[in-house]
N, C-alpha and C. Protein backbone atom coordinates (compact mmCIF):
# COMPACT_ATOMS: atom_id res chain seq x y z
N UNK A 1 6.09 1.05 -20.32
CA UNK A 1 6.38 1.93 -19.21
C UNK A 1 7.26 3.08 -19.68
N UNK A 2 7.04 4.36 -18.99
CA UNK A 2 8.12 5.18 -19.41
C UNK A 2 9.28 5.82 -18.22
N UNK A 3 9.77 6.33 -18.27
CA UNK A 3 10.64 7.17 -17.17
C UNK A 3 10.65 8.22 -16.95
N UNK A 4 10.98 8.46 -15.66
CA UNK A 4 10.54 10.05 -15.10
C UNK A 4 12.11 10.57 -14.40
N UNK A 5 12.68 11.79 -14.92
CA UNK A 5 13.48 12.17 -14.63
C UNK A 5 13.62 13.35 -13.49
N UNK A 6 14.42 13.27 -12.11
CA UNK A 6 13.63 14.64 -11.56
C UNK A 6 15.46 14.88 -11.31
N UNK A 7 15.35 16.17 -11.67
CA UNK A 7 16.72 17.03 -11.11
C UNK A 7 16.64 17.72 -10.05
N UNK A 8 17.77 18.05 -9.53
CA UNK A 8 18.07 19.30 -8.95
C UNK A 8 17.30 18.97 -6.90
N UNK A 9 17.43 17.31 -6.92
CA UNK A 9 16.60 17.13 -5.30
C UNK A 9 17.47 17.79 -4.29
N UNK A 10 17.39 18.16 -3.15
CA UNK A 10 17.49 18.53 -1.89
C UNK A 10 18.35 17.07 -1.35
N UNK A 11 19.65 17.21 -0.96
CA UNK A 11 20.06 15.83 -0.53
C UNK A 11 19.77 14.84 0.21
N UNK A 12 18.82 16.12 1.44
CA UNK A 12 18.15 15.69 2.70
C UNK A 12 16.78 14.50 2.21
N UNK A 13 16.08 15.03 1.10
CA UNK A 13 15.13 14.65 0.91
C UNK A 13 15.64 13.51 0.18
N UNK A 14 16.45 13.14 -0.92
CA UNK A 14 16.99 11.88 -1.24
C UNK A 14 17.65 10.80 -0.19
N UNK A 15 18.05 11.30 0.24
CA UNK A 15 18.93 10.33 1.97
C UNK A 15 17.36 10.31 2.67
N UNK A 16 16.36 10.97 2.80
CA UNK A 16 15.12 10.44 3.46
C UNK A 16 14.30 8.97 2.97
N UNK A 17 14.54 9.51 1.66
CA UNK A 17 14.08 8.54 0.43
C UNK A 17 14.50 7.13 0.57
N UNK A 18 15.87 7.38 0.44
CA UNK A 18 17.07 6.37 0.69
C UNK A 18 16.19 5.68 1.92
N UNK A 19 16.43 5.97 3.05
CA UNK A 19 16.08 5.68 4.18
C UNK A 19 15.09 4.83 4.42
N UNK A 20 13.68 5.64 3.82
CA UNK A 20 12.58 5.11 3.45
C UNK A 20 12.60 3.63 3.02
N UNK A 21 13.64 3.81 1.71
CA UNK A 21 13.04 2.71 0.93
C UNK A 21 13.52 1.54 1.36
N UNK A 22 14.99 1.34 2.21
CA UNK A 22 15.61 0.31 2.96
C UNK A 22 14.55 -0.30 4.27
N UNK A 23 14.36 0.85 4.70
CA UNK A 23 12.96 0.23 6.13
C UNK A 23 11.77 -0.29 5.45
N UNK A 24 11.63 -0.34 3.93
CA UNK A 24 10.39 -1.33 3.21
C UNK A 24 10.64 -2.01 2.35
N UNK A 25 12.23 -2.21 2.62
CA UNK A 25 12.78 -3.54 1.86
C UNK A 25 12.62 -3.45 0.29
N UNK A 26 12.49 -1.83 -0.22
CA UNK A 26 12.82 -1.59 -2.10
C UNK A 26 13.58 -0.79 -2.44
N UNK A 27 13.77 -0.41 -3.97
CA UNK A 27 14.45 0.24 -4.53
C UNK A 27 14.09 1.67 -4.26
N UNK A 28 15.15 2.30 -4.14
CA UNK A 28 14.69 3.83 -4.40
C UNK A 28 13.52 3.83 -5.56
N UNK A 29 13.67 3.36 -6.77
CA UNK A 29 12.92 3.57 -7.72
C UNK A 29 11.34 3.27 -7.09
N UNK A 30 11.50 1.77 -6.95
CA UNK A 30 10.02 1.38 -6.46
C UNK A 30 9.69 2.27 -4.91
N UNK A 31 10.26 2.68 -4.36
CA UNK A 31 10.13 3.80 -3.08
C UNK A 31 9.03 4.78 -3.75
N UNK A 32 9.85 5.46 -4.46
CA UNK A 32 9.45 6.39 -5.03
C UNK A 32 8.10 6.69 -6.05
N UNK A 33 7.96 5.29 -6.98
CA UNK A 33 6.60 4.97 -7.20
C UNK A 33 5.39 4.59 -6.39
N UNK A 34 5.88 3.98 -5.89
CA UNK A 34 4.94 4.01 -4.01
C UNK A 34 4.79 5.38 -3.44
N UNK A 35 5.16 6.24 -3.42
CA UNK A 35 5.04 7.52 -3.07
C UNK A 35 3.51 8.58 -3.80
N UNK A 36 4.74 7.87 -5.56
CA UNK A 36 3.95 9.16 -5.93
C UNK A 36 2.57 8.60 -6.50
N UNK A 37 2.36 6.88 -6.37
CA UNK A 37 0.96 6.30 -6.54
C UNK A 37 0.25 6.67 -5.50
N UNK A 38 0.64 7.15 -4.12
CA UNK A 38 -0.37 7.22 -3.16
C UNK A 38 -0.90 8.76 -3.49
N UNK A 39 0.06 9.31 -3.70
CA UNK A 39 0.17 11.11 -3.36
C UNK A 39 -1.15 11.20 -4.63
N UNK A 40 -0.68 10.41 -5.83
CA UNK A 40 -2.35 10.68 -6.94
C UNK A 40 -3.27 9.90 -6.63
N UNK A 41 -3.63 9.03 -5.55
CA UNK A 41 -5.33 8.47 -5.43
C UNK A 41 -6.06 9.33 -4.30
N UNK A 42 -4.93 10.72 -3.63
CA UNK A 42 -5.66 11.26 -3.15
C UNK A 42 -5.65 11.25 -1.29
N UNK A 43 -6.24 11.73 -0.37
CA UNK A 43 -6.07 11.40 0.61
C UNK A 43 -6.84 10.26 1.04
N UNK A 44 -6.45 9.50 1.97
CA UNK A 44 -6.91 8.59 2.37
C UNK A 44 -7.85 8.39 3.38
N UNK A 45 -9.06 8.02 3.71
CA UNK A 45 -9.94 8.39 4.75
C UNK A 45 -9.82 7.93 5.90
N UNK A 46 -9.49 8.81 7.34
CA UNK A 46 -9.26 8.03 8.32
C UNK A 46 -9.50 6.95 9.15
N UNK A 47 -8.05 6.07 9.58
CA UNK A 47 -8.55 5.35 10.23
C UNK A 47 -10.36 5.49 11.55
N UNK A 48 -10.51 4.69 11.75
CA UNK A 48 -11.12 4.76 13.05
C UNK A 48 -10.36 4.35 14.35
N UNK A 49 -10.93 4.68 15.55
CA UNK A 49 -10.25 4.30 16.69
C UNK A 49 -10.08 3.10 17.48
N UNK A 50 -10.65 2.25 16.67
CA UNK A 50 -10.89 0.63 16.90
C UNK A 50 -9.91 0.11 15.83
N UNK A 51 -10.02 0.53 14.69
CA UNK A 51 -8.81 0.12 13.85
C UNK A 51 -7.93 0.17 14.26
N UNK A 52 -7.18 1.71 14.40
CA UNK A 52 -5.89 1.87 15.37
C UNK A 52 -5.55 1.72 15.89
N UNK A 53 -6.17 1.34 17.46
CA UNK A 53 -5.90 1.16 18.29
C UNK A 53 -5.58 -0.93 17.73
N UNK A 54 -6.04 -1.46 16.98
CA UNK A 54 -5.92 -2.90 16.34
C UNK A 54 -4.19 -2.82 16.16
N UNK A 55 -4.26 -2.00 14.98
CA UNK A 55 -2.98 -2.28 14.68
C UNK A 55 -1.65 -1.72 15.05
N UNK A 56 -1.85 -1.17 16.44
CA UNK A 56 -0.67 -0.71 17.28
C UNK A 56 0.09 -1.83 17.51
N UNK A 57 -0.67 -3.39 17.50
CA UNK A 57 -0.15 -4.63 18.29
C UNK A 57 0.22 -5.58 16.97
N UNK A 58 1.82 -5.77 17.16
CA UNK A 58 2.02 -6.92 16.58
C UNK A 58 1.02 -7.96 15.81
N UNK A 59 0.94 -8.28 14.53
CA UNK A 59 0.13 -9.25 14.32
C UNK A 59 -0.08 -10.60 15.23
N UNK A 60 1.81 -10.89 15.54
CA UNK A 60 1.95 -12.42 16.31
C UNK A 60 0.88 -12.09 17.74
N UNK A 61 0.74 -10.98 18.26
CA UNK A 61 -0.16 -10.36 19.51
C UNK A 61 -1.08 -10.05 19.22
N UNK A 62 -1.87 -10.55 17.97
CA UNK A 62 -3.60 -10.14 18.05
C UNK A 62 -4.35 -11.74 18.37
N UNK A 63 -5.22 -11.61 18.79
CA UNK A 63 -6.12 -12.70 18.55
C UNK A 63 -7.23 -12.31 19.10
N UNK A 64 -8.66 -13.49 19.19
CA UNK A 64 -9.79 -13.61 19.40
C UNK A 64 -10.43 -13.77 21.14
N UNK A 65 -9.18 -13.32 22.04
CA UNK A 65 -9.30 -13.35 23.42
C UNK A 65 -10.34 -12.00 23.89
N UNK A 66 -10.30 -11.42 22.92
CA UNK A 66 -11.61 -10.33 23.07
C UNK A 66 -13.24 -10.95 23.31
N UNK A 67 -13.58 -11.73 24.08
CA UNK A 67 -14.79 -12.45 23.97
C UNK A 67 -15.78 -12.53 24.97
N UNK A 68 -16.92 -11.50 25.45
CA UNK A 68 -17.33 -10.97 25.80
C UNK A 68 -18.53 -12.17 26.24
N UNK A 69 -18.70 -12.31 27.30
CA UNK A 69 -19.54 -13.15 27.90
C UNK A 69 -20.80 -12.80 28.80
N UNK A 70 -21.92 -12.95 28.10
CA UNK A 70 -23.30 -12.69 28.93
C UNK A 70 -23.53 -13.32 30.03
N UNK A 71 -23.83 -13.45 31.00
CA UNK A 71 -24.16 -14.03 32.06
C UNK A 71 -25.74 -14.18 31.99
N UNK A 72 -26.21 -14.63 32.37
CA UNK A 72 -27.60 -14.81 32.40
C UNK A 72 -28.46 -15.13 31.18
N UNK A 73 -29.94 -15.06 31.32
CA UNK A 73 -30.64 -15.33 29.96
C UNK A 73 -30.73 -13.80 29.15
N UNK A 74 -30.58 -14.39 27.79
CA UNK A 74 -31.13 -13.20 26.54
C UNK A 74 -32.32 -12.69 27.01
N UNK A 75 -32.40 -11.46 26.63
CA UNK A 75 -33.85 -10.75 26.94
C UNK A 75 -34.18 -11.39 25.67
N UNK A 76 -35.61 -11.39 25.31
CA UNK A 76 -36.45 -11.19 24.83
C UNK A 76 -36.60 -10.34 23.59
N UNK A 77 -36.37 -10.46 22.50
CA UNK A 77 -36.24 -9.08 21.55
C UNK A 77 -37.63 -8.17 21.74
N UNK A 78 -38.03 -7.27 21.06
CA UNK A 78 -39.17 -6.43 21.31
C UNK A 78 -39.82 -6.83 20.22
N UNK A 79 -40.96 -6.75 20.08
CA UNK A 79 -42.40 -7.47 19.20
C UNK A 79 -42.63 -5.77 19.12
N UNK A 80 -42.88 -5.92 17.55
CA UNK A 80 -43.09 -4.84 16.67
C UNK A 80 -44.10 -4.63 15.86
N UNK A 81 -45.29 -4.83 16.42
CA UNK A 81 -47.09 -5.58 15.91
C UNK A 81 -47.60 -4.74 15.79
């Protein structure tokens, strides 16, 4: 591994950093490699609106109560002859 030296930061932007890296439980260092691994694979392709709207809710608040119930008989599929 090697090291990367950066001078001369903006204080605001180090105390953001700081900030950052305590609300994800790492080091400034590893903060900061997390950063700049995402910033080089590029942008990321957006969620969808079924995703998002998923993970607005607590994991302990998701489950399989989404379960959509037919009433009556299946049609018939269509014959394709």
């Amino acid at each position: 591994m090697t090291d990367l030296l950066i001078r001369k930061i903006d204080p605001k932007l180090k105390r953001a950093l700081e900030k950052r890296a305590r609300e994800h439980g790492r080091s400034l260092s590893e903060e900061a490699k997390t950063l700049l691994d995402d910033a080089m694979r590029g942008p990321q392709p957006p969620k969808k609106m079924g995703t998002w709207l998923f993970n607005l809710l607590p994991a302990e608040y998701r489950g399989d109560d989404f379960i959509f119930e037919y009433r009556g008989d299946f049609p018939k599929p269509p014959e394709f002859d």
